[in-house]
PDB file of N, CA and C in Angstrom:
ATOM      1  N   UNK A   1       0.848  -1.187   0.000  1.00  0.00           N
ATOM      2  CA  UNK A   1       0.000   0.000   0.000  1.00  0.00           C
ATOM      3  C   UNK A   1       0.886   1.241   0.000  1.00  0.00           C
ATOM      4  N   UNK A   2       0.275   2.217  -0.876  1.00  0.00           N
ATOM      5  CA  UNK A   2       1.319   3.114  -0.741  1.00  0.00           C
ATOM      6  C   UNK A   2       0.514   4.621  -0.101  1.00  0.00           C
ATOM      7  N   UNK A   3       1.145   5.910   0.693  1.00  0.00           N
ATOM      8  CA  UNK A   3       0.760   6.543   1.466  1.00  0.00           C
ATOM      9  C   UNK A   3       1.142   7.293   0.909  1.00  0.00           C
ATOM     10  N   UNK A   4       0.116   8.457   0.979  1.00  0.00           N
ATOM     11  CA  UNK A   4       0.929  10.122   0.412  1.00  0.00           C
ATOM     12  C   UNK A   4       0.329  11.188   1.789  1.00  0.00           C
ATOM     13  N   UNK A   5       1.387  12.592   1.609  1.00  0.00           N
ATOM     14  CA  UNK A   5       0.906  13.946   1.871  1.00  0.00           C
ATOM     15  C   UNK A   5       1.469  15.025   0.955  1.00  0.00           C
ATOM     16  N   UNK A   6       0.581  16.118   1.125  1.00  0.00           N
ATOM     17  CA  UNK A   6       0.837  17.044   0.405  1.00  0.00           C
ATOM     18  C   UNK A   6       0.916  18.447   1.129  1.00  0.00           C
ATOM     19  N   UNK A   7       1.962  18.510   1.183  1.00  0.00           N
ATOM     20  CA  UNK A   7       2.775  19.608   2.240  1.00  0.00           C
ATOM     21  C   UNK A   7       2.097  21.238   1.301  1.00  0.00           C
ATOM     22  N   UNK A   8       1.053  22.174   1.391  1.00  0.00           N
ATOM     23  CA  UNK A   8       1.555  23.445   0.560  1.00  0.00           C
ATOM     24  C   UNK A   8       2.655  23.939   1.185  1.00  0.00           C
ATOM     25  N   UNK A   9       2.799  24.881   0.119  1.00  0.00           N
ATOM     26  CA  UNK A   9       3.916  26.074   0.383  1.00  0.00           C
ATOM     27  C   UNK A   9       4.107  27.543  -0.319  1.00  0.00           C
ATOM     28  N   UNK A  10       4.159  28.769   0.196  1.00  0.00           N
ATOM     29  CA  UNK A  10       3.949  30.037  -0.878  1.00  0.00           C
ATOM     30  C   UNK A  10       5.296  30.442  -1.343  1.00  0.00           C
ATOM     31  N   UNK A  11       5.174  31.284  -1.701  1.00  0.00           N
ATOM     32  CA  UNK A  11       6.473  32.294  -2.354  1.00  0.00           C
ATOM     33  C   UNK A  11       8.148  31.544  -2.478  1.00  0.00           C
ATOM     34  N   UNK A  12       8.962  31.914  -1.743  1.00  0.00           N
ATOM     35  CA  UNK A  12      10.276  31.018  -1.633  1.00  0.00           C
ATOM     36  C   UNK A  12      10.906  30.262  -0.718  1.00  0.00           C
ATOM     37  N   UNK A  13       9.397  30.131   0.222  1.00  0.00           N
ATOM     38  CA  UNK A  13       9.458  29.040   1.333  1.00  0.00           C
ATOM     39  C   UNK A  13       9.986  27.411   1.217  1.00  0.00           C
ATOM     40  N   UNK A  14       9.357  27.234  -0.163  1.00  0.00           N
ATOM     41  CA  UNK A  14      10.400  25.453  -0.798  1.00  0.00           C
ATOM     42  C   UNK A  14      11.491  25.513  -1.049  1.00  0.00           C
ATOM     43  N   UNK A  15      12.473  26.126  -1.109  1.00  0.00           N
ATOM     44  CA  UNK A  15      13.867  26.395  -1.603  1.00  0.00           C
ATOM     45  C   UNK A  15      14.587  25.555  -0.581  1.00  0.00           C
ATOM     46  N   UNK A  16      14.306  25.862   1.078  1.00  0.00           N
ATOM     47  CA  UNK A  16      15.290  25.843   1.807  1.00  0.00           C
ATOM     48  C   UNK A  16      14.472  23.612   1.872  1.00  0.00           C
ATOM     49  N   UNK A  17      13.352  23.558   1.443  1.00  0.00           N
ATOM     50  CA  UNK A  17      13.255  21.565   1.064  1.00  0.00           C
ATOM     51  C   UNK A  17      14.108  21.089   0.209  1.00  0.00           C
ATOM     52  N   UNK A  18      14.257  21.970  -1.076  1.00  0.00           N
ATOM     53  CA  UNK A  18      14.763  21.490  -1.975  1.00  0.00           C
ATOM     54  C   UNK A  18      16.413  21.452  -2.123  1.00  0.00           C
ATOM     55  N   UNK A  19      16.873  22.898  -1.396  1.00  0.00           N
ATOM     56  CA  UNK A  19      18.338  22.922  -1.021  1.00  0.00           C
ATOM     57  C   UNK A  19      18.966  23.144  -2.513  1.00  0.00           C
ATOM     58  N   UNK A  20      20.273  23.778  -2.140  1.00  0.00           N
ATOM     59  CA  UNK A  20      21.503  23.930  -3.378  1.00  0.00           C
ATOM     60  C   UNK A  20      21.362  22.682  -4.273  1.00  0.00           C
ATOM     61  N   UNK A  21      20.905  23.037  -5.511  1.00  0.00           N
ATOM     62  CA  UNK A  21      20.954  21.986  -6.729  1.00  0.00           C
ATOM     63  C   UNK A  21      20.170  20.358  -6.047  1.00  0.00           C
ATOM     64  N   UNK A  22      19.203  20.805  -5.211  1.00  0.00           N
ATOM     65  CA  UNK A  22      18.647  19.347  -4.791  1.00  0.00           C
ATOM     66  C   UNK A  22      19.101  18.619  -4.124  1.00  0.00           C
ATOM     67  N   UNK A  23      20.049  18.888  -3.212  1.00  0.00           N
ATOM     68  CA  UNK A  23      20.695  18.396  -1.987  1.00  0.00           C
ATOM     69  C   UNK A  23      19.898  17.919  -0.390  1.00  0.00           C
ATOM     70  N   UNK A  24      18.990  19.310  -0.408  1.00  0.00           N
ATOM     71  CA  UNK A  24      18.452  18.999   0.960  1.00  0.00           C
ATOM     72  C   UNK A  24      17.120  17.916   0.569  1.00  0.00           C
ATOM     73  N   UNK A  25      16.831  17.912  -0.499  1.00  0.00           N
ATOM     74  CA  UNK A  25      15.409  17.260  -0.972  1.00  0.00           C
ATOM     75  C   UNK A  25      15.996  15.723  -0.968  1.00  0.00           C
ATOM     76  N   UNK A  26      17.570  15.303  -1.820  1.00  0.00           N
ATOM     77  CA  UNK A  26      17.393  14.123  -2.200  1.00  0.00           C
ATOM     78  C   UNK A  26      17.824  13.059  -0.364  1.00  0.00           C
ATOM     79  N   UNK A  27      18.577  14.125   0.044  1.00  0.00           N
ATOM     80  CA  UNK A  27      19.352  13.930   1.308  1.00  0.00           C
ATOM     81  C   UNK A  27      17.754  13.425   2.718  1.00  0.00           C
ATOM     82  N   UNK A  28      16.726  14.320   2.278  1.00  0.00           N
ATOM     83  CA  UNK A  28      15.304  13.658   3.154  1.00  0.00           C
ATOM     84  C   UNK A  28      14.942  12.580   2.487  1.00  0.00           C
ATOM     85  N   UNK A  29      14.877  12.081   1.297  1.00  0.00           N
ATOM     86  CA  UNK A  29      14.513  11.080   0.841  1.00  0.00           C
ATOM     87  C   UNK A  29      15.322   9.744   0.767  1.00  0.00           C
ATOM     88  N   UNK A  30      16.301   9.921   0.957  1.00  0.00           N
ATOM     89  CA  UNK A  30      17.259   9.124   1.522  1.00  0.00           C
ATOM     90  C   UNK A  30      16.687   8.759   2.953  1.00  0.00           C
ATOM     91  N   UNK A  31      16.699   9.692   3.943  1.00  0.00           N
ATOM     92  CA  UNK A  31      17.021   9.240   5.617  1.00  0.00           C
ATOM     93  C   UNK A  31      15.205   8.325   5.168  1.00  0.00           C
ATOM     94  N   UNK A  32      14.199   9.248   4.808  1.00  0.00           N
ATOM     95  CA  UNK A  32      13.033   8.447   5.089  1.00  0.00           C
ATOM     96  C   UNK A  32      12.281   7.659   4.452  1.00  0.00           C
ATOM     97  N   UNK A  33      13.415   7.377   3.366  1.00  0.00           N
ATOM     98  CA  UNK A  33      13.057   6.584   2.350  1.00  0.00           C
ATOM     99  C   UNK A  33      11.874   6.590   1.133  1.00  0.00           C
ATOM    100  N   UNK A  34      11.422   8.069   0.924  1.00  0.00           N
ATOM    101  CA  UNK A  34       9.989   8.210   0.456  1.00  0.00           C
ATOM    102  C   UNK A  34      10.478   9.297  -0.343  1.00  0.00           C
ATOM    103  N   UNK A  35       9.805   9.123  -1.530  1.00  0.00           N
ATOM    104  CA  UNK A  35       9.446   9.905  -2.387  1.00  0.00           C
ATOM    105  C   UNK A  35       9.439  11.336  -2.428  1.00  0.00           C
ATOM    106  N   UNK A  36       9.742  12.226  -2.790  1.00  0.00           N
ATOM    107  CA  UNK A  36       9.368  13.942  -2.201  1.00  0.00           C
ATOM    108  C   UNK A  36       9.620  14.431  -3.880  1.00  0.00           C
ATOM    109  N   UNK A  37       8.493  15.378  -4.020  1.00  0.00           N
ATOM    110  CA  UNK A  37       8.314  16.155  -5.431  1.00  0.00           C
ATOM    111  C   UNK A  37       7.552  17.386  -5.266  1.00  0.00           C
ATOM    112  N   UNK A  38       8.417  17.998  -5.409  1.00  0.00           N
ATOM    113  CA  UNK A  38       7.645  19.454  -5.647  1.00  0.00           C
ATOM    114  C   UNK A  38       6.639  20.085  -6.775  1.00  0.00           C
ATOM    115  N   UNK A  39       5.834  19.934  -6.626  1.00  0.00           N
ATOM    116  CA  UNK A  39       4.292  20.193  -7.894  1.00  0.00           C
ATOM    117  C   UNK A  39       4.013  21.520  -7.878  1.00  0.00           C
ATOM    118  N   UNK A  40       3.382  21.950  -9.242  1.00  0.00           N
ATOM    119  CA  UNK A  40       3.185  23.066  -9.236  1.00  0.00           C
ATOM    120  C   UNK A  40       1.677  23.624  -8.672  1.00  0.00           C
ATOM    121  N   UNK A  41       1.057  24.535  -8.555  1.00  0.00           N
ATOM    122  CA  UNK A  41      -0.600  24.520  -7.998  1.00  0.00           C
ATOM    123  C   UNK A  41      -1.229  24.106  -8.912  1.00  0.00           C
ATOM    124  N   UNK A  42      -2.019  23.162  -8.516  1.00  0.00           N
ATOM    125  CA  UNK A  42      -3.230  23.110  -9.479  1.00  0.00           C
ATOM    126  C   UNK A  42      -4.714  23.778  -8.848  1.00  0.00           C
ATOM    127  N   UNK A  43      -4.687  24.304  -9.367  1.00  0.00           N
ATOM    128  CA  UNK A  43      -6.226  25.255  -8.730  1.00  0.00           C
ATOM    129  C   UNK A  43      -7.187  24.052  -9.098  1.00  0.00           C
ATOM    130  N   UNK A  44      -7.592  23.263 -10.082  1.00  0.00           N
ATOM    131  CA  UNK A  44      -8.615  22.640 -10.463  1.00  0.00           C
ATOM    132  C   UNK A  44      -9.001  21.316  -9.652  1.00  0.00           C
ATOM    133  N   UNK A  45      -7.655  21.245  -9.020  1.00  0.00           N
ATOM    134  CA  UNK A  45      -7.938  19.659  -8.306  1.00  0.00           C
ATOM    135  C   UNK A  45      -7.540  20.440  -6.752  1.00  0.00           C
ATOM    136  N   UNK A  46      -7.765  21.715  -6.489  1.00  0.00           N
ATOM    137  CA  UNK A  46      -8.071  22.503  -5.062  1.00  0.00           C
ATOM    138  C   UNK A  46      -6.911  22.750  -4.459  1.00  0.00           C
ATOM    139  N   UNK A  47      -5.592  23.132  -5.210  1.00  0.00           N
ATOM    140  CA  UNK A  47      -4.404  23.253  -4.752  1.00  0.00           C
ATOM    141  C   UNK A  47      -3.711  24.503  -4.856  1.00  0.00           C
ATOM    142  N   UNK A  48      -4.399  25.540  -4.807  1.00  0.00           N
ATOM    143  CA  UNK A  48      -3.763  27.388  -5.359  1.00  0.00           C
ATOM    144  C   UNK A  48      -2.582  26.916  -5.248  1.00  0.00           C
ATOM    145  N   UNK A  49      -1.662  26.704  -4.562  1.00  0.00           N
ATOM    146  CA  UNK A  49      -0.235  27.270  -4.159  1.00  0.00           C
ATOM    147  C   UNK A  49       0.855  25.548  -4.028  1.00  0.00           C
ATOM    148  N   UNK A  50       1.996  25.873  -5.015  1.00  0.00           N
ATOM    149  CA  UNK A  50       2.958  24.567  -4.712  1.00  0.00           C
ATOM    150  C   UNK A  50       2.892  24.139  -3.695  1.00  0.00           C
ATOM    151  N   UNK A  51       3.139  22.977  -3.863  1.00  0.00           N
ATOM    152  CA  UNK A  51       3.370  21.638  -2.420  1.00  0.00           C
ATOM    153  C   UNK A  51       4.332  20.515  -2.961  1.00  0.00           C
ATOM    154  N   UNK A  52       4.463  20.044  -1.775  1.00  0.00           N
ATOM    155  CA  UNK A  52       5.121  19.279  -2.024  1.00  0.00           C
ATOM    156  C   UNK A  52       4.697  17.864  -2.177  1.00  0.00           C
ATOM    157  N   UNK A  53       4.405  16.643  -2.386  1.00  0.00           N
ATOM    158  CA  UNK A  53       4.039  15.467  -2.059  1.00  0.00           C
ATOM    159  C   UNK A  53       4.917  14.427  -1.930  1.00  0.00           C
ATOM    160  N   UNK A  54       4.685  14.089  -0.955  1.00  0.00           N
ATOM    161  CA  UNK A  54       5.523  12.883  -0.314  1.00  0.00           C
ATOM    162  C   UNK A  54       4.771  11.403  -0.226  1.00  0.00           C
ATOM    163  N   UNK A  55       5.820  10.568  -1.262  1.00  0.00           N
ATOM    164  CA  UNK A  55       4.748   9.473  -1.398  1.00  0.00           C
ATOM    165  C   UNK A  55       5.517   8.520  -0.561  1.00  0.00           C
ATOM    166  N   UNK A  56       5.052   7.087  -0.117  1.00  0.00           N
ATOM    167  CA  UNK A  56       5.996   5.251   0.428  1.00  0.00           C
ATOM    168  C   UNK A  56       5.170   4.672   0.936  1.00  0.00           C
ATOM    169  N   UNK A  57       5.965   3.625   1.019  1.00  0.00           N
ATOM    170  CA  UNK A  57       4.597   2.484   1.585  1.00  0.00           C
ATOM    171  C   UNK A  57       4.479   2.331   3.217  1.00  0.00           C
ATOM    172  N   UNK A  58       5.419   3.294   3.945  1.00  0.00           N
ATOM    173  CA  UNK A  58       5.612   2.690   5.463  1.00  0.00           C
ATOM    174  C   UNK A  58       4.687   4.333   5.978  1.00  0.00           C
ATOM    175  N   UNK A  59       3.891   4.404   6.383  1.00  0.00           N
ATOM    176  CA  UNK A  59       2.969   5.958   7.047  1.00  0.00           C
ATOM    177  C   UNK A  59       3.760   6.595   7.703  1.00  0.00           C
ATOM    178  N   UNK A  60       4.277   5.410   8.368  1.00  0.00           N
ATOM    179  CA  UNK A  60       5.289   6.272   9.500  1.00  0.00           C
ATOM    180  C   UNK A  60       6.807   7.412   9.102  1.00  0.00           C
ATOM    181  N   UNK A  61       6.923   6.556   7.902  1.00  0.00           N
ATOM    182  CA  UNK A  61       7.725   7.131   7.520  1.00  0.00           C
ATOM    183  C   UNK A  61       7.431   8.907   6.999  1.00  0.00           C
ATOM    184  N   UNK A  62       6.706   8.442   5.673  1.00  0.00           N
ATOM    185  CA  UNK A  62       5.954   9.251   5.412  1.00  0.00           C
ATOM    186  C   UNK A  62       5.161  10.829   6.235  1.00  0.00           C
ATOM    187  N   UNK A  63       5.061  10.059   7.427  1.00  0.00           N
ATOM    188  CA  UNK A  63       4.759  11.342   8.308  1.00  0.00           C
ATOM    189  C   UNK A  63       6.020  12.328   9.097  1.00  0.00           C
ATOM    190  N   UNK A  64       6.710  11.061   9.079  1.00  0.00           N
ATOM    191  CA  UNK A  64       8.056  11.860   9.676  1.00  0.00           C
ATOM    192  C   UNK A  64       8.374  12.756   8.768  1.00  0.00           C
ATOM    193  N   UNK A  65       8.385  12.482   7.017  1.00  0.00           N
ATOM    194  CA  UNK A  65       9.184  13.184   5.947  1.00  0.00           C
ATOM    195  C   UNK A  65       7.867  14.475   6.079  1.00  0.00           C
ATOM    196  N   UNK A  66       6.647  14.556   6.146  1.00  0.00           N
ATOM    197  CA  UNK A  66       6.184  15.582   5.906  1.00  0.00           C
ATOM    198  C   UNK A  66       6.379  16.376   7.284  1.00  0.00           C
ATOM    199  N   UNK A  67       6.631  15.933   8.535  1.00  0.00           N
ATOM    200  CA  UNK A  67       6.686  16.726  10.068  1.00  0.00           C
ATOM    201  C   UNK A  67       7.941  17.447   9.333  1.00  0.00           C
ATOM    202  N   UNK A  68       9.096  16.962   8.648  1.00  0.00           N
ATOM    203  CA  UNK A  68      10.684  17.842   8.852  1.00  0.00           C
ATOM    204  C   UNK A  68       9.885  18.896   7.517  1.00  0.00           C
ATOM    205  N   UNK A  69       9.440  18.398   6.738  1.00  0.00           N
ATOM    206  CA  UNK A  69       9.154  19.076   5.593  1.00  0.00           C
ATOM    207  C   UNK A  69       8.553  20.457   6.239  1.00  0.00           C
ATOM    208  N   UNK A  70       7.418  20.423   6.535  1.00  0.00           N
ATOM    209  CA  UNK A  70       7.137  21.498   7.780  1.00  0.00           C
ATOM    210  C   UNK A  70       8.012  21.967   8.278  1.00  0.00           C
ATOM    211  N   UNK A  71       8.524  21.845   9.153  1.00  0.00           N
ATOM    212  CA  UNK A  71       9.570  22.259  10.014  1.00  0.00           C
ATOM    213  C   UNK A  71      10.315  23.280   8.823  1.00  0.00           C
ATOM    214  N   UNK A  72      10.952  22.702   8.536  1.00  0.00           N
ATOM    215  CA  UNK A  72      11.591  23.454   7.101  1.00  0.00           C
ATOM    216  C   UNK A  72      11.286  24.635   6.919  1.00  0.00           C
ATOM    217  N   UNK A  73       9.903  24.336   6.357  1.00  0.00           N
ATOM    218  CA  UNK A  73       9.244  25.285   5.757  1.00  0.00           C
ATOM    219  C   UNK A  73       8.872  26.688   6.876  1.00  0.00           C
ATOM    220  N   UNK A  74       8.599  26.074   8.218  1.00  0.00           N
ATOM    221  CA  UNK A  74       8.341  26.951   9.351  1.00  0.00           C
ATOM    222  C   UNK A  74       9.558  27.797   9.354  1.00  0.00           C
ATOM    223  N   UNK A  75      11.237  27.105   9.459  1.00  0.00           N
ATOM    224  CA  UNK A  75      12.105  27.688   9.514  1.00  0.00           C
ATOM    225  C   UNK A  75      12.337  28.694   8.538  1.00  0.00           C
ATOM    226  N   UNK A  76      11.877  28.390   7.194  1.00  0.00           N
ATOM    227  CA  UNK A  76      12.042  29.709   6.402  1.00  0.00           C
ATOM    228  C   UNK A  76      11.458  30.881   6.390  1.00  0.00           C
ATOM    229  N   UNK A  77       9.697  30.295   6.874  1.00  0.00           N
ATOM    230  CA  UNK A  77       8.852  31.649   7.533  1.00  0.00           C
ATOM    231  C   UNK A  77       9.224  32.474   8.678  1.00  0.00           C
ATOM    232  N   UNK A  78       9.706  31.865   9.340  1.00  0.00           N
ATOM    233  CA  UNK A  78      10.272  32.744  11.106  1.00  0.00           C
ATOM    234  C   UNK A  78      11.549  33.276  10.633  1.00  0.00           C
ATOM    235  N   UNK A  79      12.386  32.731   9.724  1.00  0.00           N
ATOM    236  CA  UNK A  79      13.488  33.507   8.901  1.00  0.00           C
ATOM    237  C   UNK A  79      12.678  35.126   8.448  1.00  0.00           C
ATOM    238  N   UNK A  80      12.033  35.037   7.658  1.00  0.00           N
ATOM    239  CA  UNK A  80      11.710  36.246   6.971  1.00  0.00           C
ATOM    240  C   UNK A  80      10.878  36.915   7.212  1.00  0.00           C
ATOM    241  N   UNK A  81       9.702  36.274   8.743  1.00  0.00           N
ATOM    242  CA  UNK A  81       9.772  37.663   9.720  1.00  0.00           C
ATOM    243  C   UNK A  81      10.636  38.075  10.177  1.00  0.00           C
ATOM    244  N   UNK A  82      11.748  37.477  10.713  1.00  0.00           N
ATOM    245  CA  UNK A  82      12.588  38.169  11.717  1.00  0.00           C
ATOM    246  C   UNK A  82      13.572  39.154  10.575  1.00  0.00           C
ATOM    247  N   UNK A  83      13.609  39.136   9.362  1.00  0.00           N
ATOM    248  CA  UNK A  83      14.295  39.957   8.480  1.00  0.00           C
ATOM    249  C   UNK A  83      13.593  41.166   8.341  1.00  0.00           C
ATOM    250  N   UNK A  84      12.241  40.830   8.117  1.00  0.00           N
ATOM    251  CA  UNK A  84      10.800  42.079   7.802  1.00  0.00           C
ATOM    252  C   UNK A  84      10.869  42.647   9.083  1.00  0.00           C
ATOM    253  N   UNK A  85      11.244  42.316  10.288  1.00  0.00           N
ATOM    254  CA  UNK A  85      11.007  42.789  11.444  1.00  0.00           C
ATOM    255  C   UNK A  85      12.727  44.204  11.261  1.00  0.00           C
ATOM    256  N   UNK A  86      13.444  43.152  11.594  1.00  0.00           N
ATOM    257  CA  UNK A  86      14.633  44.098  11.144  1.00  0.00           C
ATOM    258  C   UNK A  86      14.800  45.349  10.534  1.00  0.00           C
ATOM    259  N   UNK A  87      14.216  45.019   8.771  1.00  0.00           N
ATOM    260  CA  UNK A  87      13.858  46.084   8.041  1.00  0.00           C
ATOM    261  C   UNK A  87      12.893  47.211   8.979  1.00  0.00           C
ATOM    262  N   UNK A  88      11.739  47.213   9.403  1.00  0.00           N
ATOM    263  CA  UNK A  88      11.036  47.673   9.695  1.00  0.00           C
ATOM    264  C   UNK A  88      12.018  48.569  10.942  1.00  0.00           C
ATOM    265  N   UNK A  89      12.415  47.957  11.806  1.00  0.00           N
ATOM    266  CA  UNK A  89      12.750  48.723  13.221  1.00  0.00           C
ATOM    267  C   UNK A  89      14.349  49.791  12.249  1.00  0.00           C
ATOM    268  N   UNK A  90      14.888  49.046  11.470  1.00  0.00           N
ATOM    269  CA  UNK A  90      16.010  50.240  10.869  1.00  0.00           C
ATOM    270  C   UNK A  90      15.269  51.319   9.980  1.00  0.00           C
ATOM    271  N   UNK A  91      14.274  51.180   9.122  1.00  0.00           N
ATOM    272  CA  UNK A  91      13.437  52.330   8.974  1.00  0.00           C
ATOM    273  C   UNK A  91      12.531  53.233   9.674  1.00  0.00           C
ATOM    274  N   UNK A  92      12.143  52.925  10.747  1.00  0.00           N
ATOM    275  CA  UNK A  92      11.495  53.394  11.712  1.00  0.00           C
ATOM    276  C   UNK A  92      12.712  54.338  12.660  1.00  0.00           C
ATOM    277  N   UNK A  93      13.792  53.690  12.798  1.00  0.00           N
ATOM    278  CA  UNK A  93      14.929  54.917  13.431  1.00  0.00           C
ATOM    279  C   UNK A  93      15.496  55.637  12.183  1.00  0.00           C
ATOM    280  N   UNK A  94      15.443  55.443  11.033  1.00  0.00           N
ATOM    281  CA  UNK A  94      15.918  56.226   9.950  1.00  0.00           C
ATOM    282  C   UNK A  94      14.569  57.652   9.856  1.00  0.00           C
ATOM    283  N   UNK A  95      13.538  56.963   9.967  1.00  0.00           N
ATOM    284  CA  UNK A  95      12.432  58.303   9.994  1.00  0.00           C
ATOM    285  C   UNK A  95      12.255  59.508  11.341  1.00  0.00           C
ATOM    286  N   UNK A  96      12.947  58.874  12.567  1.00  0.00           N
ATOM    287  CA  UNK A  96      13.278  59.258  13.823  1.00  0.00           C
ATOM    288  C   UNK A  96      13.886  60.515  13.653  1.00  0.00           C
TER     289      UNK A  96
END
């Protein structure tokens, strides 16, 4: 039997899954043994925005690869508030 998820993701939040020339992507599919492909949106089958899908036959696995996949993806979002935050507080003393 085989198991899937489908991780979304917006703007340049997949980069840091996919890694330099496909490194961090092939390097998760290795440790969890499953499948990982980055798709483009399909609006028609209810998907606005890329994801990722992670396919194998073990769930467990599978869930682990989509928990780091997340994670990931979290790490790139809390990245680029804390940059937008930055920006913001050095323009705010530049208008001072």
């Amino acid at each position: 039997m085989s198991y899937t998820q489908a991780i979304p993701y917006t703007g340049h939040h997949g980069a840091i899954v996919v890694g330099k020339k496909g490194v961090a992507i092939r390097g998760l599919q290795q440790e969890f043994g499953c499948k990982i492909t980055s798709k483009k949106p399909e609006p028609d089958q209810g998907r606005p925005v890329p994801y990722f899908l992670i396919e194998g036959d073990d769930i467990l696995k599978v869930s682990q690869a989509a928990i780091r996949v997340l994670t990931l993806i979290n790490t790139s979002l809390s990245r680029s508030e804390k940059q937008l935050r930055t920006e913001n507080e050095q323009l705010k003393n530049i208008s001072e």
